[in-house]
Structures are given as C-alpha cells and as structure tokens.
Protein backbone atom coordinates (compact mmCIF):
# COMPACT_ATOMS: atom_id res chain seq x y z
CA UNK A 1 84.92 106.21 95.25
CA UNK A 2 82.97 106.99 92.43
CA UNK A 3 81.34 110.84 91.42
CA UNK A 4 78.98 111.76 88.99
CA UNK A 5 80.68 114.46 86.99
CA UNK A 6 79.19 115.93 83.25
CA UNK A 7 76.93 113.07 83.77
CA UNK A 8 79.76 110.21 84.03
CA UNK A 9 80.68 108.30 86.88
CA UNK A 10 84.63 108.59 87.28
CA UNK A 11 86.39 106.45 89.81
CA UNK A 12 88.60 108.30 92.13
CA UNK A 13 91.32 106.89 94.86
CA UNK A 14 91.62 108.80 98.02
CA UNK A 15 94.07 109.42 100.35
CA UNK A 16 95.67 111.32 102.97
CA UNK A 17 94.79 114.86 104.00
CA UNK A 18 96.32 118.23 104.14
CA UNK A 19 95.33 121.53 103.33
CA UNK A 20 97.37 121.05 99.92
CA UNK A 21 95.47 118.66 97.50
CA UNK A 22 97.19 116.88 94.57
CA UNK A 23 95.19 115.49 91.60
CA UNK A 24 97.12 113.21 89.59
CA UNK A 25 96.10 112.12 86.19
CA UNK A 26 97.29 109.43 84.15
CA UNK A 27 98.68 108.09 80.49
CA UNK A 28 96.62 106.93 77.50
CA UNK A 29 96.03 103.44 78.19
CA UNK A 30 96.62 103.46 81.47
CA UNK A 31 94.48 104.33 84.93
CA UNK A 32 94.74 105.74 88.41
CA UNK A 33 96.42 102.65 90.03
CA UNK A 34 100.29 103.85 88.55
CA UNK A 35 99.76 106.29 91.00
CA UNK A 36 99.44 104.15 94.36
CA UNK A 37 102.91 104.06 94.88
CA UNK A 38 103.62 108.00 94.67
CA UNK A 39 100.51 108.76 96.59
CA UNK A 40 101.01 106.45 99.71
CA UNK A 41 104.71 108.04 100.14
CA UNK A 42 102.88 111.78 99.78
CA UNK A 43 99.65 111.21 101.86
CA UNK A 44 101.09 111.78 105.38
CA UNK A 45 101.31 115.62 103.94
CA UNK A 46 98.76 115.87 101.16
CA UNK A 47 95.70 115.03 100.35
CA UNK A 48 95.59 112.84 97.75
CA UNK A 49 93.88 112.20 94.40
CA UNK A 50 94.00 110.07 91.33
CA UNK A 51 91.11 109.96 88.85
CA UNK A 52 90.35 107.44 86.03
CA UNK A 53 89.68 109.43 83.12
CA UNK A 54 86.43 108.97 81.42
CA UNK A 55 86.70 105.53 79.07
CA UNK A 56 89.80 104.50 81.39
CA UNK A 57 90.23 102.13 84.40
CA UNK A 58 87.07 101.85 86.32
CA UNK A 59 85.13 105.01 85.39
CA UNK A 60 82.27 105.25 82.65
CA UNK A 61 82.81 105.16 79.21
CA UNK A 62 80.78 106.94 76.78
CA UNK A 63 80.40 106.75 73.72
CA UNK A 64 82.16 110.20 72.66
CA UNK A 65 83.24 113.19 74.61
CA UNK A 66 86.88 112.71 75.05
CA UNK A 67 88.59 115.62 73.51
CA UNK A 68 90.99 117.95 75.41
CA UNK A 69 88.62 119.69 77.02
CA UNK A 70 86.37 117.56 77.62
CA UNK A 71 88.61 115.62 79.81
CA UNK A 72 89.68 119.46 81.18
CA UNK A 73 86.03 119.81 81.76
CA UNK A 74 85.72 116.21 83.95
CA UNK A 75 88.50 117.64 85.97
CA UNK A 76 87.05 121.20 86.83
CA UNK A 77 83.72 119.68 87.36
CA UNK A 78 85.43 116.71 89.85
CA UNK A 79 87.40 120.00 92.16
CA UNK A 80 84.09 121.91 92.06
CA UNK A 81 81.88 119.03 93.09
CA UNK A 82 84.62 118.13 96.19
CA UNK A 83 84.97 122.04 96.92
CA UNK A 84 88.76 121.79 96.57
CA UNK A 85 90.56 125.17 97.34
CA UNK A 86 94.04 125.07 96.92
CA UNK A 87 95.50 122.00 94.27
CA UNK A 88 98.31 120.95 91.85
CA UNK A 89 97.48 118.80 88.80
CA UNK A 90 100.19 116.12 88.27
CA UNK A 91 99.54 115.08 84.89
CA UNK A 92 101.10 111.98 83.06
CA UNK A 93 101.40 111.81 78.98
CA UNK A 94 98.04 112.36 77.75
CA UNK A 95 96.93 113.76 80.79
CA UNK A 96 99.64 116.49 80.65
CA UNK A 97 97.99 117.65 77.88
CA UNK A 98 94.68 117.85 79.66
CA UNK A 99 96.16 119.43 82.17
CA UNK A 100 97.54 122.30 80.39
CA UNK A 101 93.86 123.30 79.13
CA UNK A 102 92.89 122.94 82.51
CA UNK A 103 95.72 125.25 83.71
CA UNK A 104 94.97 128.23 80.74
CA UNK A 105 91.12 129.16 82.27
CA UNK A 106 93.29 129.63 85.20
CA UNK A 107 91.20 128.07 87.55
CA UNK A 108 90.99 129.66 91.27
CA UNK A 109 93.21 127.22 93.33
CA UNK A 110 95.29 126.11 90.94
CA UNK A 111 99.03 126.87 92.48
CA UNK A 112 101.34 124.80 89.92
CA UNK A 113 101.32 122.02 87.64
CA UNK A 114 103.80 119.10 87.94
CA UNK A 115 103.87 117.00 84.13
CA UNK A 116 105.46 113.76 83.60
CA UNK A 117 106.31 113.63 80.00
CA UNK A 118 103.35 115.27 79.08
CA UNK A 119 101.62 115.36 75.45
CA UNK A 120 102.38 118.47 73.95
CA UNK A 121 100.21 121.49 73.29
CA UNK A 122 100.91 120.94 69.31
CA UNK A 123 99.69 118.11 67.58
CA UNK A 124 101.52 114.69 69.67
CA UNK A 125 103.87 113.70 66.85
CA UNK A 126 103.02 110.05 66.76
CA UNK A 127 104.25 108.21 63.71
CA UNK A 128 101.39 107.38 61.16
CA UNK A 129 102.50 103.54 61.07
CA UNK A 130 102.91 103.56 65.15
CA UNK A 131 99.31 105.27 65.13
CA UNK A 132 98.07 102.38 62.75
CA UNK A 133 99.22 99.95 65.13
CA UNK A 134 97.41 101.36 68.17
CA UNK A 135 94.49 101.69 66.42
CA UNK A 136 94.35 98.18 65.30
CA UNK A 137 95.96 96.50 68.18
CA UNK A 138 93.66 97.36 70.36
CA UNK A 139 91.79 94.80 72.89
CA UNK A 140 94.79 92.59 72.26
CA UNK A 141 97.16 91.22 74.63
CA UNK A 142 100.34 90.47 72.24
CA UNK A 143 99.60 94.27 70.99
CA UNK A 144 99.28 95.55 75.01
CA UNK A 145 103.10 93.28 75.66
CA UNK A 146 104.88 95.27 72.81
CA UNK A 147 103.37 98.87 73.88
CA UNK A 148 104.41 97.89 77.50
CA UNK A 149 108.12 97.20 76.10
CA UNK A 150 108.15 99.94 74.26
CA UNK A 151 107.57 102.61 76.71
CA UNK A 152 109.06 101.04 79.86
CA UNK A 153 113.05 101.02 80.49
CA UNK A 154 113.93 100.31 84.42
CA UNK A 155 112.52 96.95 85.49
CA UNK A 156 109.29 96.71 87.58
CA UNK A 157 107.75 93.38 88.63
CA UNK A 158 105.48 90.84 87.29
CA UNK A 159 102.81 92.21 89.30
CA UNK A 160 103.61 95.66 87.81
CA UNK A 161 103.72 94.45 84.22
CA UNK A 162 100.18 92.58 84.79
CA UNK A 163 98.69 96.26 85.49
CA UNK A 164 99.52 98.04 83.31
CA UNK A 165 98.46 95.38 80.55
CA UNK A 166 95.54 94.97 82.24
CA UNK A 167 94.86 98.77 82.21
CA UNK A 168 95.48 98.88 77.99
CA UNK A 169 93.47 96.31 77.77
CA UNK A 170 90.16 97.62 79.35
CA UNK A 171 90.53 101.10 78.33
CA UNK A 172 87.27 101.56 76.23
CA UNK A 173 87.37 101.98 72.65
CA UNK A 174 85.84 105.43 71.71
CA UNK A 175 88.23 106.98 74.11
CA UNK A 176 90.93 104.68 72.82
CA UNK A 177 90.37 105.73 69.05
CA UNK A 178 89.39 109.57 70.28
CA UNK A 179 93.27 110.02 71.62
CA UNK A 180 94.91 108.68 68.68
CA UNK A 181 92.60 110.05 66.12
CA UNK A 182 91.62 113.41 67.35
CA UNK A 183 93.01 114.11 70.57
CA UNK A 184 96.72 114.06 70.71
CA UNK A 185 96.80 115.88 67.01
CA UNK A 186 94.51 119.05 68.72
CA UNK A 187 96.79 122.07 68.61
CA UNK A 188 95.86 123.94 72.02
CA UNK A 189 99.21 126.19 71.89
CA UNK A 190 97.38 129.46 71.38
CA UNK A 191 96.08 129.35 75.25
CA UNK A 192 99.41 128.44 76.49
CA UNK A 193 100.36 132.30 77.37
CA UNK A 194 97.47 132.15 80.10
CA UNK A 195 99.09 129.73 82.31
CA UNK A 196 100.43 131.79 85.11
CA UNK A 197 101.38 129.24 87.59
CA UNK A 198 104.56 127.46 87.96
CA UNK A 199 104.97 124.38 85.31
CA UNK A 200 107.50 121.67 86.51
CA UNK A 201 108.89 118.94 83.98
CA UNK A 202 110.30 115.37 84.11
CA UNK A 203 110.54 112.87 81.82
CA UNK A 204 112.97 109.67 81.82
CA UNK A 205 115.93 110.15 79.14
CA UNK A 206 115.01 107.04 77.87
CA UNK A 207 111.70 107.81 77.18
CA UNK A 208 110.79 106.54 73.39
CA UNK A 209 107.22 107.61 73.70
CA UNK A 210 108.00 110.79 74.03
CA UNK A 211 111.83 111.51 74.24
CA UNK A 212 113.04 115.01 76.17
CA UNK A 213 113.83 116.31 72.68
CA UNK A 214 110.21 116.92 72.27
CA UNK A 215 109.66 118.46 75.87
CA UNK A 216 112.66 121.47 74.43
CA UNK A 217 110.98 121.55 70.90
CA UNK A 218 107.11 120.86 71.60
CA UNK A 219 106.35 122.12 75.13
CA UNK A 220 109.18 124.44 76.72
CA UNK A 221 108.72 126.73 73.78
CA UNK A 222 105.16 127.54 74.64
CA UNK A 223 105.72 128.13 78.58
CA UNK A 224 106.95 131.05 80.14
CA UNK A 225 107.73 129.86 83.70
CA UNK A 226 108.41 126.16 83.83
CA UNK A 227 111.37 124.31 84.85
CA UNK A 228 112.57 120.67 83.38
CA UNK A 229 114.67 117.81 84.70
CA UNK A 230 115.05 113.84 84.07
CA UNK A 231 115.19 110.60 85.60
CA UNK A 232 118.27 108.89 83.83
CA UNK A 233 117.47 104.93 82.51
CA UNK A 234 114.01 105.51 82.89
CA UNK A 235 111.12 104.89 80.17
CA UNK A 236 107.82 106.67 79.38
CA UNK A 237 106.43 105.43 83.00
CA UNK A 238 107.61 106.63 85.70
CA UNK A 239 105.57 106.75 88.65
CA UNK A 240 105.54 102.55 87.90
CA UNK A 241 109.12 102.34 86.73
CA UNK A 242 110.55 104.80 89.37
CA UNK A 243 107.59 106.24 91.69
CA UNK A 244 110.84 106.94 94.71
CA UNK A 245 112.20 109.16 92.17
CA UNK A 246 109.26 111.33 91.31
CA UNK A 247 107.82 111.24 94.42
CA UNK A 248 110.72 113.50 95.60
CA UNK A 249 110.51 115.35 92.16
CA UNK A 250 106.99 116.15 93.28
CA UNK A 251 107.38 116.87 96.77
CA UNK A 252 110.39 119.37 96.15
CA UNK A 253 108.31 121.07 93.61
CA UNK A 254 104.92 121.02 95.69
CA UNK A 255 106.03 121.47 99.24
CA UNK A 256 106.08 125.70 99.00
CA UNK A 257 102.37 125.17 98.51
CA UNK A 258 101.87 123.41 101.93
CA UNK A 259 104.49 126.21 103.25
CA UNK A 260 102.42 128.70 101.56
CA UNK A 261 99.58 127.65 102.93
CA UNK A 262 100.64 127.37 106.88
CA UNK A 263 102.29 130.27 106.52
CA UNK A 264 98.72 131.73 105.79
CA UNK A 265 96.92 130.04 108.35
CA UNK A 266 99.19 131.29 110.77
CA UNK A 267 99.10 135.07 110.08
C-alpha cells in the first residue's frame, strides 16, 4: 500500500491487527522487506507496519528532503494520516536515528521505542575513506557484495543475500548521498532529554557497522531510561540475520503495551 505523505508516495506493508501498532523502520540502503520475517511472527498480536523511507525500496524519491527530520516528519505525517493511537517505533541503523527525533516532540501515542543498532544522536562516526567508498560505490553490484559482507555475520540464504543487494542497489541517489553526506554527521543530542518513553537497545556483538562500543559511548550517554542487550555472532542486520531472536527481543519489550492497553479497555 502506498500513502501520500509531505507530498511523497511511501510504500507501506501491512499486517496483523491489535490495538498496539508497531512501525518498523529500516537501515540505509536497505527497505521494508528485512522486516517480513519479524512482522509475520508478531502480527497475530500487533498490528503491523513497515515503511520504505522516502528514496528507499518502493516509495518516491525526491530529489532532496532527506535529513533527520525530514524523514521524522514522513513518519508523523504517515501515523496522523492512518489515525494511529497507541505505537512503538522499531527503528534499524539509520532509522534509529530518525526515530529518536521522532521520539523528542513526544508525539501523543508514542509508548516506547525499540532500536536495532541505531545511528547515534552525534555525528555517525563513519570513517572518511569508508564514507568515500559509499559514496562512489554506489549503483554497483561488486560495491553492494562487499557492504553486504561487511555488515552481515550469521549466515542467511541466497535468497536473503539477493535482497538486500537488491535493496542497495535501488536506493535512490540524493537520499543515498544525503545520509552519508549530511545526515548521519547531524548532531540531534540536544533534544535527547525530551524523550520520556522507554528506549530498548540491541545490537549483534559482532556488529562492524556500528559495534556496541558506540551504543555505551554515542547513544546510552544521552538517554535517561533505556535498557541495552545483544545478540552474540550476529552482524549489523538482524531482523535478516536473526529475525527469531529479535522478534522475542521485541515482543518482551512491547507486550506491557498490549497489557496496558487491555487492561484499559477493561476498566
């Protein structure tokens, strides 16, 4: 399904239902499909969505717009357009970063925030030469192989390893040069102190993207209520490398909300 948000259209799976919605968001280079896996084990409790940010999988992609909060602002728009009353944001890499602007206007709804070795709210510290190499690799398949080695550690299939090379190669270049050039080095720290809702942290301890040495110096430092955990011999992607893993990461860190919410209903 496709909606019309801040005048671009942004593809969005669906599914399940519940009175709980999840929106998950996913890594530079990537798209809403690394999320199928996690979502179809959820949906029998939750409803259930994962959005292409703009210049990214199968939604539009201008030609400039994708800083921090304009991404934040896609998001807002996309859970005002589909009414949504009571959400988490699952946010992966990049998209953790999104989601943390998202989280400091406090929006009404918004009960916690699950991130999955999320961008920090400093400047991403991305090696100039490694930047250099994104920047001119992209569009190219040998260049889309080495960043898929590089950030993956458990096995996943041929199928697997098609998609996500697939999903570097047709991510649209102003939002590809935006991230690296202007994106991950905004500093968004200062807003940090406004996020009042529970944070919850994973990332794979073999994570060479972004290692957990940078969650405890980059991220932790700047939250006052968030909790953080790992997935051993795991990479940089984990809902493809291990989605039965943080599926239950997510669930055990969600499922107060549906609680919450019955709970409620019922009084």
């Amino acid at each position: 399904m496709k909606y019309n948000i801040n005048g671009v259209n942004l593809n969005v799976l669906e599914k399940g239902q519940g009175s709980v919605t999840l929106i998950f968001l996913h890594y530079f280079g990537g798209s809403a499909l690394e999320w199928q896996s996690v979502m179809n084990a959820l949906a029998d409790q939750y409803r259930c969505l994962a959005v292409d940010l703009r210049g990214h999988g199968d939604s539009d992609a201008p030609e400039n717009g994708y800083s921090v909060d304009n991404m934040a602002d896609d998001i807002a728009g996309l859970i005002s357009s589909l009414d949504i009353q009571d959400f988490a944001l699952v946010g992966h890499s990049m998209s953790g970063k999104v989601a943390l602007a998202l989280a400091a206007r406090q929006p009404i709804g918004l009960r916690s925030l699950v991130l999955v070795s999320p961008s920090p709210p400093v400047p991403e510290p991305i090696p100039d030469n490694e930047r250099q190499k994104l920047l001119e690799g992209h569009g190219q398949r040998s260049a889309a192989e080495q960043t898929l080695k590089n950030i993956t550690e458990a096995p996943v299939s041929q199928a697997v390893r098609e998609q996500i090379i697939a999903d570097d190669l047709r991510t649209a270049r102003p939002a590809w040069d935006a991230w690296l050039l202007e994106g991950s080095k905004e500093n968004i720290s200062d807003r940090m102190s406004a996020i009042s809702v529970p944070v919850h942290i994973i990332v794979g301890t073999e994570d060479r993207a972004l290692p957990p040495d940078v969650q405890h110096r980059l991220v932790l430092p700047y939250l006052k209520n968030a909790s953080f955990d790992t997935i051993e011999e795991a990479g940089h992607l984990l809902p493809w490398e291990v989605p039965d893993q943080l599926t239950a990461f997510i669930q055990k860190n969600v499922n107060t909300l549906v609680q919450d919410k019955t709970n409620v209903l019922s009084l």
